[in-house]
C-alpha atoms as a PDB file:
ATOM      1  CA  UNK A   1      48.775 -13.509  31.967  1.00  0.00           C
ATOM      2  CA  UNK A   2      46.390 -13.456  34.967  1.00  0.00           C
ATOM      3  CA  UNK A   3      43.097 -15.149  35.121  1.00  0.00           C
ATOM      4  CA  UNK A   4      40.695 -13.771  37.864  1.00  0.00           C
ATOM      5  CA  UNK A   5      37.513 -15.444  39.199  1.00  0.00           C
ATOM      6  CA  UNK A   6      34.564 -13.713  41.073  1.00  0.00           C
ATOM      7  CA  UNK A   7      31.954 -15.494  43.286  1.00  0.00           C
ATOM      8  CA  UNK A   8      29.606 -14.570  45.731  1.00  0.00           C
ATOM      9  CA  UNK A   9      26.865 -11.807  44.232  1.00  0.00           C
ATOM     10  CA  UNK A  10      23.753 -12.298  44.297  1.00  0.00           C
ATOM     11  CA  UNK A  11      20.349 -10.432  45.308  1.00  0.00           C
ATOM     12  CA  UNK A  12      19.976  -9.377  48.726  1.00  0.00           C
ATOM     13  CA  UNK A  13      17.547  -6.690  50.319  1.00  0.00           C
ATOM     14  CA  UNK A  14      18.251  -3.555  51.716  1.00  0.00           C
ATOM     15  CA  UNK A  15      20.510  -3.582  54.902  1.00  0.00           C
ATOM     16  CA  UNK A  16      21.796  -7.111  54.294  1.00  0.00           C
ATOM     17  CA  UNK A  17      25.627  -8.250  53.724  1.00  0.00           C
ATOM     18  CA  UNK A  18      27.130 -10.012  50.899  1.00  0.00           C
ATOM     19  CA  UNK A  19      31.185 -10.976  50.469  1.00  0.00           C
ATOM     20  CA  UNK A  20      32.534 -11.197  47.141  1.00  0.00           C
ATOM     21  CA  UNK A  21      35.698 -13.322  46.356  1.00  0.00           C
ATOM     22  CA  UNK A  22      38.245 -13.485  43.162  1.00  0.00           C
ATOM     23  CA  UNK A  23      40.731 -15.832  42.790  1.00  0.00           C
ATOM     24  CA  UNK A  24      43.743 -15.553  40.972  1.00  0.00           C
ATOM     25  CA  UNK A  25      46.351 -17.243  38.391  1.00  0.00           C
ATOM     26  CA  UNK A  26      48.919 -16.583  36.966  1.00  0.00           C
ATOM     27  CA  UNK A  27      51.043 -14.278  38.312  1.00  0.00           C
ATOM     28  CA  UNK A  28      52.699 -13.831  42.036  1.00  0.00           C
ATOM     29  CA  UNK A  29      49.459 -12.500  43.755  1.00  0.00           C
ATOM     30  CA  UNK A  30      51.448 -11.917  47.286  1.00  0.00           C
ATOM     31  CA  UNK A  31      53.038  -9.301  44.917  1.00  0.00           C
ATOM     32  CA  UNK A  32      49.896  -7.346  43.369  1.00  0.00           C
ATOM     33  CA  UNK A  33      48.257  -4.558  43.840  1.00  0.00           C
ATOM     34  CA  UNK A  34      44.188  -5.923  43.295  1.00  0.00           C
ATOM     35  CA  UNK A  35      40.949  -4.000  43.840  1.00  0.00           C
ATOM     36  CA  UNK A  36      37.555  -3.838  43.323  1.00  0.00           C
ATOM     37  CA  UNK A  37      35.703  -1.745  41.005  1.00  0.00           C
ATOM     38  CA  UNK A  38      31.556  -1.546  39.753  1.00  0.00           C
ATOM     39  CA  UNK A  39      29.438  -0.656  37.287  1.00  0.00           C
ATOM     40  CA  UNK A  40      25.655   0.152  37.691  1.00  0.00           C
ATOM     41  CA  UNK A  41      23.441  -0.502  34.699  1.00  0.00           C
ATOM     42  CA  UNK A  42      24.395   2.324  31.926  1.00  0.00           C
ATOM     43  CA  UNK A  43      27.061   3.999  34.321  1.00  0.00           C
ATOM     44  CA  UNK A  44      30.837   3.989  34.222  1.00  0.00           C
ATOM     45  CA  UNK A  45      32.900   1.411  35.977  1.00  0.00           C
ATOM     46  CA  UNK A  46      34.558   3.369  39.032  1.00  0.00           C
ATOM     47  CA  UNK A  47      36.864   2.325  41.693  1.00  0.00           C
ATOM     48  CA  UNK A  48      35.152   0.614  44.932  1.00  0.00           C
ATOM     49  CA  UNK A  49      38.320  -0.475  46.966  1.00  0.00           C
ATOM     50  CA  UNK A  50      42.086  -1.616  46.185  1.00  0.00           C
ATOM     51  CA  UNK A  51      44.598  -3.338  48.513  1.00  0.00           C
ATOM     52  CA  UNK A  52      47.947  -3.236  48.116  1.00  0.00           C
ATOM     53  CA  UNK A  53      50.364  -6.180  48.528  1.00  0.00           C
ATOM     54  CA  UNK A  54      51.075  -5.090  52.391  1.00  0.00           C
ATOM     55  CA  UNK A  55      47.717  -4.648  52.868  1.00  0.00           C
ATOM     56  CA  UNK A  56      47.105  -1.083  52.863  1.00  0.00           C
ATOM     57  CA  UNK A  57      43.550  -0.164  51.591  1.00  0.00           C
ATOM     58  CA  UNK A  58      41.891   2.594  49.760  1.00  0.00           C
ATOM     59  CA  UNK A  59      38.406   3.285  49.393  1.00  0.00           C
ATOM     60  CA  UNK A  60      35.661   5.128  47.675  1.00  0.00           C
ATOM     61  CA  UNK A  61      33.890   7.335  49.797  1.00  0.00           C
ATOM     62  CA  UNK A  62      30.493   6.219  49.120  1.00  0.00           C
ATOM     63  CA  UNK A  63      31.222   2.961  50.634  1.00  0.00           C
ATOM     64  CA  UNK A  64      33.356   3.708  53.416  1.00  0.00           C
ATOM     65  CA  UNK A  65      32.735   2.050  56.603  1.00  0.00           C
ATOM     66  CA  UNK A  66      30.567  -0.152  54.918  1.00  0.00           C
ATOM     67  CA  UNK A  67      32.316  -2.381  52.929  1.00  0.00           C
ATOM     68  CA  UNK A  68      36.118  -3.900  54.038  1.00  0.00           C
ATOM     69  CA  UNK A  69      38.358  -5.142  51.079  1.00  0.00           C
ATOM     70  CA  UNK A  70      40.494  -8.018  52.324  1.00  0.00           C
ATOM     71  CA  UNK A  71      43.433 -10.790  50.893  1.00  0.00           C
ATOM     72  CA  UNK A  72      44.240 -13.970  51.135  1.00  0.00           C
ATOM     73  CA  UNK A  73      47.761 -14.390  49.752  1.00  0.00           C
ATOM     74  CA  UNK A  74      48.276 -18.153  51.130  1.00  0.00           C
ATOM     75  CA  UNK A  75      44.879 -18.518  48.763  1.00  0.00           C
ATOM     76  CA  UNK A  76      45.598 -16.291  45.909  1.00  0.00           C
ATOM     77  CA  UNK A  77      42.410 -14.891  46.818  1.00  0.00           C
ATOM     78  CA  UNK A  78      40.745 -11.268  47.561  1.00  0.00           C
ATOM     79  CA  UNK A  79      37.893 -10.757  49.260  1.00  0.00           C
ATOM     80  CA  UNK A  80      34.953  -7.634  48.997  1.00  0.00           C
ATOM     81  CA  UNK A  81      32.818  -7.771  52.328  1.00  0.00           C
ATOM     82  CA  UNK A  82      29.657  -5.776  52.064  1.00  0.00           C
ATOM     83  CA  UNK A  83      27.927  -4.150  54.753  1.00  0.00           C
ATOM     84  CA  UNK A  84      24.762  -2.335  55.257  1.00  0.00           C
ATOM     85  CA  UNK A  85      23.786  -2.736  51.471  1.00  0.00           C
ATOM     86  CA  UNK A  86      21.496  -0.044  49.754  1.00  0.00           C
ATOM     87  CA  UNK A  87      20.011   0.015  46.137  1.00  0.00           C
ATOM     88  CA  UNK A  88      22.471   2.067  44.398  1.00  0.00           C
ATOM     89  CA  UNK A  89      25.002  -0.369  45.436  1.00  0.00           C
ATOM     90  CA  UNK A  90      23.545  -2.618  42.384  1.00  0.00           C
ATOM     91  CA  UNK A  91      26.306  -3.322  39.862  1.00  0.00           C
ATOM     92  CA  UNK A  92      28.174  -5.392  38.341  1.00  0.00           C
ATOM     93  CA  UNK A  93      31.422  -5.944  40.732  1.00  0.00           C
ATOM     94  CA  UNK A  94      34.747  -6.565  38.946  1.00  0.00           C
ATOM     95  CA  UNK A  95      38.200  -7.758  40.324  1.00  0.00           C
ATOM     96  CA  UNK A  96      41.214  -6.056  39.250  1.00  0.00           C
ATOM     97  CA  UNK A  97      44.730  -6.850  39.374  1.00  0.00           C
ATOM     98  CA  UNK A  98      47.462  -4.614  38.433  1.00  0.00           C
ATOM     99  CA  UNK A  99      45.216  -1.598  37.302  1.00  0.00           C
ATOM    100  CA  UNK A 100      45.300  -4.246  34.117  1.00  0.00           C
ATOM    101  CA  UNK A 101      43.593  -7.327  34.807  1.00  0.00           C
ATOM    102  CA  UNK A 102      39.871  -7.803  34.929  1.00  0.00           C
ATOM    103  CA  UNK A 103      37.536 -10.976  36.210  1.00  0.00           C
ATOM    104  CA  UNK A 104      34.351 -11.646  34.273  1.00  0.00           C
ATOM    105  CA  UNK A 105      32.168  -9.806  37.172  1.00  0.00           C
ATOM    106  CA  UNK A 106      29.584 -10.910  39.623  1.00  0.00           C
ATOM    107  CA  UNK A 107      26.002  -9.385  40.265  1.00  0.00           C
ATOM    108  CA  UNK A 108      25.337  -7.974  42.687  1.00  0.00           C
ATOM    109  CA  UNK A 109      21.425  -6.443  43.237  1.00  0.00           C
ATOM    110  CA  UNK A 110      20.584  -4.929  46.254  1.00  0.00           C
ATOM    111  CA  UNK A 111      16.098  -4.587  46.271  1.00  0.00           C
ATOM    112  CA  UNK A 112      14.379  -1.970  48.326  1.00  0.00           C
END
């Protein structure tokens, strides 16, 4: 079983930065595959960024070159850094692990 914690969202104006961590239990995190995914009030959850255990990245295209996805395997931790934030960047952020595990999710509102 792997337990997943999220910190770091908050409210933060248009154009400003937040970084979001999750840290992780319970499995060998060095090992996983982990990502980031969001869900805007009455939308889907979708797929913001993943990271694979070498540290290859993926990301969807609507926050490239703003945000950076990042781990910490010494810290079992993963980190989200956000960039340039704009209002439809308000969700709720998730951590993932394994395309299987989910974190409780962190706000994240972004005002005009």
């Amino acid at each position: 079983q792997v337990h997943l914690v999220e910190s770091g969202g908050g409210l933060v104006q248009t154009g400003g930065s937040l970084r979001l961590s999750c840290r992780a239990s319970g499995s060998i995190f060095s090992m996983n595959l982990m990502g980031w995914f969001r869900q805007p009030p009455g939308k889907q959850r979708t797929l913001v960024a993943t990271i694979t255990s070498d540290g290859r990245t993926n990301y969807a295209d609507s926050v490239k070159g703003r945000f950076t996805i990042s781990r910490d395997n010494a810290k079992n931790t993963v980190y989200l850094q956000m960039n340039s934030l704009k209002p439809e960047d308000t969700a709720v952020y998730y951590c993932n692990s394994q395309l299987n595990y989910w974190g409780q999710g962190t706000q994240v509102t972004v005002s005009s």
